[in-house]
N, C-alpha and C. Protein backbone atom coordinates (compact mmCIF):
# COMPACT_ATOMS: atom_id res chain seq x y z
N UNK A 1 79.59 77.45 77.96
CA UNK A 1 78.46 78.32 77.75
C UNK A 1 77.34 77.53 77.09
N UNK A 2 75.78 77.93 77.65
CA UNK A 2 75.18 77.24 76.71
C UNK A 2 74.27 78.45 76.07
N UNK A 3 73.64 77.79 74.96
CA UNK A 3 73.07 78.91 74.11
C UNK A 3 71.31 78.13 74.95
N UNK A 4 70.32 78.95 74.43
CA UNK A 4 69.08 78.51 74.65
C UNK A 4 68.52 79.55 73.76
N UNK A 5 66.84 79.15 73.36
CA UNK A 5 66.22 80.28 72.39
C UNK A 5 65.09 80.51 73.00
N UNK A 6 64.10 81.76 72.68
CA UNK A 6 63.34 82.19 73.37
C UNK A 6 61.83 82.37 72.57
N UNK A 7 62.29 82.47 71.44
CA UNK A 7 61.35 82.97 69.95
C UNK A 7 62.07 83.50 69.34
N UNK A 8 62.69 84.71 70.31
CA UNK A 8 62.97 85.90 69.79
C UNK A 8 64.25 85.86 69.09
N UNK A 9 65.13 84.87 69.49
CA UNK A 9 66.25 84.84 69.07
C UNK A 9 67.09 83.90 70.13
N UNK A 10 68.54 83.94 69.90
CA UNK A 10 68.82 83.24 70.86
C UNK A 10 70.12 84.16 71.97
N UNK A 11 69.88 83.15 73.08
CA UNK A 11 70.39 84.21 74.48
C UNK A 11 71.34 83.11 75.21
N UNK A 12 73.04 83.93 75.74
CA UNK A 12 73.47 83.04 75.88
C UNK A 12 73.59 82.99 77.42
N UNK A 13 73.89 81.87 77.91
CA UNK A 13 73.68 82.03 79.20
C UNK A 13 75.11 81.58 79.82
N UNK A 14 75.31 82.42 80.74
CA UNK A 14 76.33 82.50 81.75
C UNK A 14 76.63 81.51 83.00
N UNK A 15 77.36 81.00 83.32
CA UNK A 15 76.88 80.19 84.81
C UNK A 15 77.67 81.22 85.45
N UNK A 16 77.68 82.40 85.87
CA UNK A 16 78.33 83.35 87.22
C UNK A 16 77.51 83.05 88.21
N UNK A 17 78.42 83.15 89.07
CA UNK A 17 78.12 83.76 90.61
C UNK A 17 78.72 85.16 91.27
N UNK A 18 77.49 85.95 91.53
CA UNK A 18 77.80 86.95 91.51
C UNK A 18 78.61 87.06 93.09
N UNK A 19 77.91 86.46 93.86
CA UNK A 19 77.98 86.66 95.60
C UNK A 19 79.49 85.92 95.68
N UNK A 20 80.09 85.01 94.99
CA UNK A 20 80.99 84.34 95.34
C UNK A 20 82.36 85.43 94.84
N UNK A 21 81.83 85.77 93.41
CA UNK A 21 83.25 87.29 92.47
C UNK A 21 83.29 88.17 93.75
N UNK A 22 81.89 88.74 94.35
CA UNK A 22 82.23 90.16 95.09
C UNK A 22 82.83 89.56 96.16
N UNK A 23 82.44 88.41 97.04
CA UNK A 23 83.12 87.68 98.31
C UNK A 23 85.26 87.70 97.58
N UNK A 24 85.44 87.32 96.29
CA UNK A 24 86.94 87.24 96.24
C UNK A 24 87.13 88.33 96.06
N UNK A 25 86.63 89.36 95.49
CA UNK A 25 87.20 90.81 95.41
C UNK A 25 87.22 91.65 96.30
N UNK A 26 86.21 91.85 97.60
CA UNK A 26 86.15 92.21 98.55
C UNK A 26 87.21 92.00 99.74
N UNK A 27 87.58 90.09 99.41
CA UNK A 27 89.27 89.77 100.70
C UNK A 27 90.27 90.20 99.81
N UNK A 28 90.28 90.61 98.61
CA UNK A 28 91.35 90.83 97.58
C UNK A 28 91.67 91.92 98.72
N UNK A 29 90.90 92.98 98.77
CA UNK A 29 91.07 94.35 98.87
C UNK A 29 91.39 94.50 100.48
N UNK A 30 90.89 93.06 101.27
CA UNK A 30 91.19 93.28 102.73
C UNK A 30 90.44 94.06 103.62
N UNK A 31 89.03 94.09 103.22
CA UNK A 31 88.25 94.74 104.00
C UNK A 31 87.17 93.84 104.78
N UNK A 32 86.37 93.66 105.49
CA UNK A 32 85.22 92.82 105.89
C UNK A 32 83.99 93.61 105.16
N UNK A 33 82.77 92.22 105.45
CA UNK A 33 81.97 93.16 104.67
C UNK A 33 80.76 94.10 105.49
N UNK A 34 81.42 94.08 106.93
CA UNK A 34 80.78 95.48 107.71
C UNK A 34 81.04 96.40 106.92
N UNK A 35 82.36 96.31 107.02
CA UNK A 35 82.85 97.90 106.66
C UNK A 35 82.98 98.22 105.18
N UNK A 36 82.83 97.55 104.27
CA UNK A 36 82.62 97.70 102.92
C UNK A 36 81.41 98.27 102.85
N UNK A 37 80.60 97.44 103.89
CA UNK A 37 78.68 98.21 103.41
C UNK A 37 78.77 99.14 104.07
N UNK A 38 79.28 99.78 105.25
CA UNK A 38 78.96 100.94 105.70
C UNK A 38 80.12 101.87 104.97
N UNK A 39 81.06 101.68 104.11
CA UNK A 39 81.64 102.42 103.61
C UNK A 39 80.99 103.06 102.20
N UNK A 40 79.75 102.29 102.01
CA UNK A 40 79.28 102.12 100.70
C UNK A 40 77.80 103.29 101.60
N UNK A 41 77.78 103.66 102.62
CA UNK A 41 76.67 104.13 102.69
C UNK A 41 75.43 103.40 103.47
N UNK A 42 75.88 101.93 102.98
CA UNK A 42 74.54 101.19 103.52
C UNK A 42 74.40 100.70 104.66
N UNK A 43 73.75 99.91 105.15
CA UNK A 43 73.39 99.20 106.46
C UNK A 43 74.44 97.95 106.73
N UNK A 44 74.76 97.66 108.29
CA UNK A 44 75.90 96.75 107.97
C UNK A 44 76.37 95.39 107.37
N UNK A 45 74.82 94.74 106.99
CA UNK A 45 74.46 93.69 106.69
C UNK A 45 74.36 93.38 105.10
N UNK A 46 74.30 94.95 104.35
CA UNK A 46 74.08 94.89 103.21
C UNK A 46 75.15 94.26 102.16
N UNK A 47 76.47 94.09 102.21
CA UNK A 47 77.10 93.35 101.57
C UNK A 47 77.59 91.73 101.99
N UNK A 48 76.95 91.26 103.25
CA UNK A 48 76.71 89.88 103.92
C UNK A 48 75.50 89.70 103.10
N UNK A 49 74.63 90.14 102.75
CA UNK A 49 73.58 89.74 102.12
C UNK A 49 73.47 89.32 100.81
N UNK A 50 74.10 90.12 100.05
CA UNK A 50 74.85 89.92 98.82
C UNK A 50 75.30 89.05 98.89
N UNK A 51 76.26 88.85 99.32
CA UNK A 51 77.65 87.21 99.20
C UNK A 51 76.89 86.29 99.56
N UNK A 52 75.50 86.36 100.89
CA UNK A 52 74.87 84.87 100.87
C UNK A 52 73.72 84.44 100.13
N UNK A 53 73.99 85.52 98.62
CA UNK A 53 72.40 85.21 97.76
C UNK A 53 71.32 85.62 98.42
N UNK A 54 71.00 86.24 99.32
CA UNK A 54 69.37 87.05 99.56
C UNK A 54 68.93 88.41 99.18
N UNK A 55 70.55 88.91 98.41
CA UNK A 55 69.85 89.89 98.06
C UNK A 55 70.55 90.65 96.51
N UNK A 56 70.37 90.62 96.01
CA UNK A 56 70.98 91.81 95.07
C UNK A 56 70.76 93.03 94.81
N UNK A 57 72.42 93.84 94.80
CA UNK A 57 72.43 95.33 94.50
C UNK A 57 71.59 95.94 93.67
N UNK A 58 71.38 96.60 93.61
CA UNK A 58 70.51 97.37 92.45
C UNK A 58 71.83 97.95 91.19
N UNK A 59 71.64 98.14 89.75
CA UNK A 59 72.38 98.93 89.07
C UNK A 59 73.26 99.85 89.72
N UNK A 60 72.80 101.09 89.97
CA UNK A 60 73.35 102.05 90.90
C UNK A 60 74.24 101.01 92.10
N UNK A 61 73.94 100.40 92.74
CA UNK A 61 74.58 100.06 93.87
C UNK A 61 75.53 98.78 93.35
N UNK A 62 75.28 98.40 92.34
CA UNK A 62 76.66 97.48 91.41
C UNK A 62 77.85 98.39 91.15
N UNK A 63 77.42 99.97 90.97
CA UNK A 63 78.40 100.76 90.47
C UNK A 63 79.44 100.95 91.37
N UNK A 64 78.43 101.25 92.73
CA UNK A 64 79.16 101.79 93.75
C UNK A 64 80.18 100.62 94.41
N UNK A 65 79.97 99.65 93.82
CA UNK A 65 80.55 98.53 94.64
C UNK A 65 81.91 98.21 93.64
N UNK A 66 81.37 98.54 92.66
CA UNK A 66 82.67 98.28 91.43
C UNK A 66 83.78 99.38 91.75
N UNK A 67 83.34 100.94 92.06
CA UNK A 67 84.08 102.03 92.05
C UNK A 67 84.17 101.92 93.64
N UNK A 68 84.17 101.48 94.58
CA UNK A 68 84.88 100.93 95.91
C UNK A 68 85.90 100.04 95.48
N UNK A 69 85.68 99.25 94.91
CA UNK A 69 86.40 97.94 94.67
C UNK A 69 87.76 98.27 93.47
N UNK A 70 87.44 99.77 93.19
CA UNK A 70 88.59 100.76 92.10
C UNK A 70 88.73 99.39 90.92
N UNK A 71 87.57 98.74 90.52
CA UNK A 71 87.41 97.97 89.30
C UNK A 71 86.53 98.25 88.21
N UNK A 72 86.47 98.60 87.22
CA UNK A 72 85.33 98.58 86.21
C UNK A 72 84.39 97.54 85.84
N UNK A 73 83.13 98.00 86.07
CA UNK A 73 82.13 96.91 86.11
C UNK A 73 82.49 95.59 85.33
N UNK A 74 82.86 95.60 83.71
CA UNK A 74 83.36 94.61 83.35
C UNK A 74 84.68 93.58 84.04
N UNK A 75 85.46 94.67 84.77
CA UNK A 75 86.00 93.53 85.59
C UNK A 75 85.63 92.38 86.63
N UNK A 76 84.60 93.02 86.71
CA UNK A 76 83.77 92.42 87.99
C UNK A 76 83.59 90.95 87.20
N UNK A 77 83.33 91.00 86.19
CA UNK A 77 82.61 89.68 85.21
C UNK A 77 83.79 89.00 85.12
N UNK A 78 84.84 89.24 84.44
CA UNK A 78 85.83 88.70 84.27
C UNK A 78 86.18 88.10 84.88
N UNK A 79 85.98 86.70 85.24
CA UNK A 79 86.54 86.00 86.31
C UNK A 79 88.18 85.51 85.86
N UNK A 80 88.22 85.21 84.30
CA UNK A 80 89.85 84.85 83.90
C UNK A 80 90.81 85.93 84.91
N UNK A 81 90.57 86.55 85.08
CA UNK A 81 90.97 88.31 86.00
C UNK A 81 91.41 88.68 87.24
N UNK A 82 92.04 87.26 87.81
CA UNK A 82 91.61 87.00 89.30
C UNK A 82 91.82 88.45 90.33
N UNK A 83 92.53 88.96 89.50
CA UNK A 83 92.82 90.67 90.71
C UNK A 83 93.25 91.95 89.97
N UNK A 84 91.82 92.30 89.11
CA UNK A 84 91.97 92.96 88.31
C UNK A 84 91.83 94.56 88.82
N UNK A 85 92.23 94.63 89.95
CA UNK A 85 92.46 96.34 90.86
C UNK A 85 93.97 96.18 90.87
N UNK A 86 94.48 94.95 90.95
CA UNK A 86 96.21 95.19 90.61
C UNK A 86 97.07 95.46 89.54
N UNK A 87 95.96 94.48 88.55
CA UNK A 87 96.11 95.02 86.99
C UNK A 87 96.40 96.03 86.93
N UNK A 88 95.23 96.66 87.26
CA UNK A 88 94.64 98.38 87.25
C UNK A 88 96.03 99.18 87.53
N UNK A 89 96.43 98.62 88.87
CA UNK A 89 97.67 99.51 89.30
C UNK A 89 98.98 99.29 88.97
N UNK A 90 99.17 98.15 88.08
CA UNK A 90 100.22 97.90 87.52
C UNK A 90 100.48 98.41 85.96
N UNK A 91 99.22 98.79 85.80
CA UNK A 91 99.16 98.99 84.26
C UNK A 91 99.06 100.62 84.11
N UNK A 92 98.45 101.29 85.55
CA UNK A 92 98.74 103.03 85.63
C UNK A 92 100.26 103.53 86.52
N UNK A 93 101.01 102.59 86.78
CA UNK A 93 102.41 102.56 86.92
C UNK A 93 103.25 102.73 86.13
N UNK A 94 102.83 101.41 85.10
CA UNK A 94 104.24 101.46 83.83
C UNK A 94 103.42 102.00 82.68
N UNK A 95 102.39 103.18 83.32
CA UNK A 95 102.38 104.52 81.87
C UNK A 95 103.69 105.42 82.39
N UNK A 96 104.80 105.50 83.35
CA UNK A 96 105.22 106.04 83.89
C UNK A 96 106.92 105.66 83.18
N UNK A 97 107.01 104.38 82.71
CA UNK A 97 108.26 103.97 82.47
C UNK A 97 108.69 104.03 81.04
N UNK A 98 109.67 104.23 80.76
CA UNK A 98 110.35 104.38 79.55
C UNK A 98 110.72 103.12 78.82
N UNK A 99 110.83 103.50 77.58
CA UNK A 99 110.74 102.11 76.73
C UNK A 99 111.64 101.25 77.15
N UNK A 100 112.64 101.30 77.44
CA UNK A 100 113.58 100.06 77.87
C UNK A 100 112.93 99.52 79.07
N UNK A 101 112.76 100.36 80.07
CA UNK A 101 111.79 99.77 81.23
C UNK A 101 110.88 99.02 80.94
N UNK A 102 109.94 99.46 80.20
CA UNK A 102 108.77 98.54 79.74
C UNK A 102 109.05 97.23 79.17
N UNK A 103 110.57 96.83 77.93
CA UNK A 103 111.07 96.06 77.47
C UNK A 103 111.46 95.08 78.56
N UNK A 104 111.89 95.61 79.49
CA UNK A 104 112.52 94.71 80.74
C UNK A 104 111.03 93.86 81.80
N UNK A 105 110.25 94.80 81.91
CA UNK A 105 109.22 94.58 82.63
C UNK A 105 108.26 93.44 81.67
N UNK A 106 108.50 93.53 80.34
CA UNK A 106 107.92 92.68 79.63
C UNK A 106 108.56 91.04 79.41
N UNK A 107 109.77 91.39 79.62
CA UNK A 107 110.38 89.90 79.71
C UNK A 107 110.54 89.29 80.95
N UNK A 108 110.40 90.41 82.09
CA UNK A 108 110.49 89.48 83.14
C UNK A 108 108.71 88.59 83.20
N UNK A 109 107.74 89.37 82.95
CA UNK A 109 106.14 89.12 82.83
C UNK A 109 106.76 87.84 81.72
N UNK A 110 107.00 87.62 80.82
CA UNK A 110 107.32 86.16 80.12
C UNK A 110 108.20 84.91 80.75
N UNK A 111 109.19 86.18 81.70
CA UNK A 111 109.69 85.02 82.50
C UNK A 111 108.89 84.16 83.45
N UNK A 112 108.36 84.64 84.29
CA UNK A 112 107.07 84.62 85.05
C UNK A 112 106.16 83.47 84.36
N UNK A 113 105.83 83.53 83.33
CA UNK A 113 104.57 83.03 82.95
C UNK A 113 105.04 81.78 82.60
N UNK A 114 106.24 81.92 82.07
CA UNK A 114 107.27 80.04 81.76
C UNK A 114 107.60 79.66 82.72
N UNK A 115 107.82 79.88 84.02
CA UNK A 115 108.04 79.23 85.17
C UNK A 115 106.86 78.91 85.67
N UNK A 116 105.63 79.59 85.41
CA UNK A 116 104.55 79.20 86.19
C UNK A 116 103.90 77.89 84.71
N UNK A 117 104.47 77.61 83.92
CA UNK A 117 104.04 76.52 83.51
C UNK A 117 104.58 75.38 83.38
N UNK A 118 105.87 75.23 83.97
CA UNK A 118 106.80 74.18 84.64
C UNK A 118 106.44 73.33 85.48
């Protein structure tokens, strides 16, 4: 991250890409982006436009793309997050399981995470 100042104070700046997050969240979900933009209402070109930088959503139409994408806008940012609609559905699943379940589901998620650093 770098910081920079303005007068006013100082502002930190981000290096995102927005067109490249919605391009991985969009094949996450397995849709093209015809049918994402015309599912969204818009014209068919409107989320090709997006992903190649000529255009950006408006507020309102960030929303609609976040609540298609069944992600909360802050997920969208989160890039540490790589598939944070599975999160989503893994985490409104095991509100469903009982404490030993959860105990089990928690050590296998540790098992998981020590093999993936092997």
């Amino acid at each position: 991250m770098q910081y920079y100042e303005t007068g006013r104070g100082y502002f930190m700046y981000i290096d995102f890409n927005f067109a490249k997050r919605l391009s991985e969240l969009r094949t996450q979900k397995g849709v093209s982006a015809r049918d994402m933009s015309l599912s969204l209402g818009q014209n068919p070109t409107y989320i090709h436009k997006i992903e190649n930088g000529t255009s950006l959503p408006s507020m309102m139409g960030f929303f609609y793309i976040c609540e298609y994408l069944n992600i909360e806008p802050s997920d969208f940012f989160a890039v540490e997050r790589p598939c944070p609609a599975k999160l989503k559905d893994i985490m409104e699943d095991a509100q469903h399981l009982n404490r030993e379940q959860l105990d089990h589901l928690h050590l296998l998620i540790k098992d998981l995470l020590k093999a993936g650093q092997k």
